[in-house]
C-alpha atoms as a PDB file:
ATOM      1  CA  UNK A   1     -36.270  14.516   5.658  1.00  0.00           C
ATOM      2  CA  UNK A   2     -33.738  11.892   7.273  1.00  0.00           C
ATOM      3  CA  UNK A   3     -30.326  13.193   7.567  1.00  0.00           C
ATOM      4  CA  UNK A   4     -27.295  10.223   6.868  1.00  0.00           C
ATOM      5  CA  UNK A   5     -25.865   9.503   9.906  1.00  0.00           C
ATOM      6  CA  UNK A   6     -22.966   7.186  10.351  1.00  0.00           C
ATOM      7  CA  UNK A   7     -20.933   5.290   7.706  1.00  0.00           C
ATOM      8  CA  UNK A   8     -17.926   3.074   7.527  1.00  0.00           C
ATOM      9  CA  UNK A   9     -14.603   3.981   5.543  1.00  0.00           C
ATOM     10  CA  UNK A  10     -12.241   1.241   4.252  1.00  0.00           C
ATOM     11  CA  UNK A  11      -8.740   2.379   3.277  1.00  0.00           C
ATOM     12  CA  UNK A  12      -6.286   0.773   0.676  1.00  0.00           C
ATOM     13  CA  UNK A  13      -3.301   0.318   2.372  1.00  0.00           C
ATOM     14  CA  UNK A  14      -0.107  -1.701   2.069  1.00  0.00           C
ATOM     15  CA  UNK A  15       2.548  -3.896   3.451  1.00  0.00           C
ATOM     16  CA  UNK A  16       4.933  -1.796   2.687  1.00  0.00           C
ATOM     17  CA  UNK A  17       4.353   0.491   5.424  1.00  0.00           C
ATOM     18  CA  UNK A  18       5.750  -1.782   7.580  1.00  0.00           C
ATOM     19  CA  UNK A  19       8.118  -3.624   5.354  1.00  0.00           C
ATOM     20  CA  UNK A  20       9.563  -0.986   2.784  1.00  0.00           C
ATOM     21  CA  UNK A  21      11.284  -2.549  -0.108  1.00  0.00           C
ATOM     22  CA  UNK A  22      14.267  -0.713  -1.427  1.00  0.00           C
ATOM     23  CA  UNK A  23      13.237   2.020  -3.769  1.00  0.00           C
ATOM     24  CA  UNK A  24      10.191   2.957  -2.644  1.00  0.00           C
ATOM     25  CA  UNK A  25      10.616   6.473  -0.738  1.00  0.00           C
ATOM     26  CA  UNK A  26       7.728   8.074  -1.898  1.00  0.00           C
ATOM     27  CA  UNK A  27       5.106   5.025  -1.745  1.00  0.00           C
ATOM     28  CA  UNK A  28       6.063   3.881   1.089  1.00  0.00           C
ATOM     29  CA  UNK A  29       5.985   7.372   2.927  1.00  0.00           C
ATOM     30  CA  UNK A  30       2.412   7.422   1.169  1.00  0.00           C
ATOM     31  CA  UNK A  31       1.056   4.394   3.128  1.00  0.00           C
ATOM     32  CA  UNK A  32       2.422   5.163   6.234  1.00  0.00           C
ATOM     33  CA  UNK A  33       0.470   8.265   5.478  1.00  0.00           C
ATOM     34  CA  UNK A  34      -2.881   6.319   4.829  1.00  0.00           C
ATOM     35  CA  UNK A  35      -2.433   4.326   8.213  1.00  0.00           C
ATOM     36  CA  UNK A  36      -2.103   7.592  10.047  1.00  0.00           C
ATOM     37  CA  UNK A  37      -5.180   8.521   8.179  1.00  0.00           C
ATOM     38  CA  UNK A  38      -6.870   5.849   9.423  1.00  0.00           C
ATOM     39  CA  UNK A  39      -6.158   6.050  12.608  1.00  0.00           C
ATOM     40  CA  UNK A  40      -7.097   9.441  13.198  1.00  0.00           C
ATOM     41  CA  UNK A  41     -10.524   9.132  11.287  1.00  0.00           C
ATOM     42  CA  UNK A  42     -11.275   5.969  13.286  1.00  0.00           C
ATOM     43  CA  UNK A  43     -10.319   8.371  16.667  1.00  0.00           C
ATOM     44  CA  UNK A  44     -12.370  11.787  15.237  1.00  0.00           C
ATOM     45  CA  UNK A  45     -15.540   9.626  13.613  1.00  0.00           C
ATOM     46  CA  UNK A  46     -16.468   8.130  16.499  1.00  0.00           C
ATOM     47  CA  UNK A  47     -18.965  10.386  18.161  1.00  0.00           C
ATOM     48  CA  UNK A  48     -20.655  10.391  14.197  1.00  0.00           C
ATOM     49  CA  UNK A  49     -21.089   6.877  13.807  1.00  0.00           C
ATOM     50  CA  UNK A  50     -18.645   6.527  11.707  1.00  0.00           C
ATOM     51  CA  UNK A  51     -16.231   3.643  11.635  1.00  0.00           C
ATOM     52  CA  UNK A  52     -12.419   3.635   9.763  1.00  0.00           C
ATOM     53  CA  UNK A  53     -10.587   0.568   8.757  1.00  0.00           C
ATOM     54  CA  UNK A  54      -7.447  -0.208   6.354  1.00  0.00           C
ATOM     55  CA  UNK A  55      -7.086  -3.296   4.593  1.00  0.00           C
ATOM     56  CA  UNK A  56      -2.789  -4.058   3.797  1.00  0.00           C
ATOM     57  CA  UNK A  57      -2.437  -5.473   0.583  1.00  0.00           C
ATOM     58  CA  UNK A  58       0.825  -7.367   0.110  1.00  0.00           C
ATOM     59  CA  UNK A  59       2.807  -8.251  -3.296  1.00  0.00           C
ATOM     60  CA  UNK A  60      -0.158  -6.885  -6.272  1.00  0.00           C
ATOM     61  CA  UNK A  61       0.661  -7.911  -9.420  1.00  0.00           C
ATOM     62  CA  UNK A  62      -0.184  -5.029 -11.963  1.00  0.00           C
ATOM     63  CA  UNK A  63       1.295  -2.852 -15.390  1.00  0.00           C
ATOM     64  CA  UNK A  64       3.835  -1.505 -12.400  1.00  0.00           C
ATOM     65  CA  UNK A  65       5.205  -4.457 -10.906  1.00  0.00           C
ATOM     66  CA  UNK A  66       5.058  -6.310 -13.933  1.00  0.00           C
ATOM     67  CA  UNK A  67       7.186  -3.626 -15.822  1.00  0.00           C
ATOM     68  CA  UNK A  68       9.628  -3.267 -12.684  1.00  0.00           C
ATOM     69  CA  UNK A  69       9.970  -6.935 -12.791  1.00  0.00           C
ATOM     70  CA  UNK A  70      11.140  -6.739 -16.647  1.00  0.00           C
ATOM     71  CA  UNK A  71      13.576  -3.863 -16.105  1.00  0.00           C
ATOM     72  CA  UNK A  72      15.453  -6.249 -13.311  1.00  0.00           C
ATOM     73  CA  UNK A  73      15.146  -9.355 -15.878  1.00  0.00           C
ATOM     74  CA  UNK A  74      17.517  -6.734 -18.185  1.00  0.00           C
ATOM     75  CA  UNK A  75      19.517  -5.212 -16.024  1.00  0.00           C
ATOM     76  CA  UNK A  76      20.455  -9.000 -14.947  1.00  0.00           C
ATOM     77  CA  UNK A  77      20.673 -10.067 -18.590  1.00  0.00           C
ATOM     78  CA  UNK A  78      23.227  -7.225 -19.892  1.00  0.00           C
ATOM     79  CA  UNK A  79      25.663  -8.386 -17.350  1.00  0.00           C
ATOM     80  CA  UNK A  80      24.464  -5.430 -14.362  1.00  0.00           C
ATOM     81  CA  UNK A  81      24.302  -7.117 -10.507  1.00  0.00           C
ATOM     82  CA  UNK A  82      21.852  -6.433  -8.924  1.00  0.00           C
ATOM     83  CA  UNK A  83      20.726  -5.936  -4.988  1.00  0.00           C
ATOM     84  CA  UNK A  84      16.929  -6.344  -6.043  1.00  0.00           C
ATOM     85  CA  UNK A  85      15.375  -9.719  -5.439  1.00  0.00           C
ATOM     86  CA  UNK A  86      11.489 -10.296  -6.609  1.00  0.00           C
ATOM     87  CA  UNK A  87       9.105 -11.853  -3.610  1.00  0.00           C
ATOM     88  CA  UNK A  88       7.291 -14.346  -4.164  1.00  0.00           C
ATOM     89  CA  UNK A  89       3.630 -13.419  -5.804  1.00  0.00           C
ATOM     90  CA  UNK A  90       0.758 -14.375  -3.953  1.00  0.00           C
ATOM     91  CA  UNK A  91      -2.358 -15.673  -6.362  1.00  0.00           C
END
């Protein structure tokens, strides 16, 4: 019987590790997490064959960003300022 040897991990990580937006304590603390991750796995894997990357994903639209999006839209709309200003969205 073969035994696996090797293998390749690819992480899900994020901009915002390096560019935090305001708000975002915990997920941002959560990717910089993931990139450490990464790094170390890539370091330790090595003498297994086994390879670590990340990919950085940048502005996502989804149910969260969409909804954050709306609650700014109202905020704005029943006369509140605010400091928050959308990015653009990448398609």
């Amino acid at each position: 019987m073969l035994i696996p040897q090797g293998g390749r991990i690819i992480n899900n990580g994020s901009i915002s590790a390096e560019s935090p937006r305001p708000g975002s304590i915990a997920y941002t603390s959560s990717k910089h997490a993931v990139t450490g991750l990464t790094k170390s796995i890539s370091l330790d894997g090595r003498p297994f064959s086994i390879a670590c990357g990340q990919i950085d994903y940048g502005n996502v639209v989804s149910a969260i960003s969409v909804g954050v999006a709306q609650s700014i839209v109202c905020a704005c709309a029943n006369g509140l300022t605010s400091t928050l200003t959308m990015k653009p969205k990448i398609n």
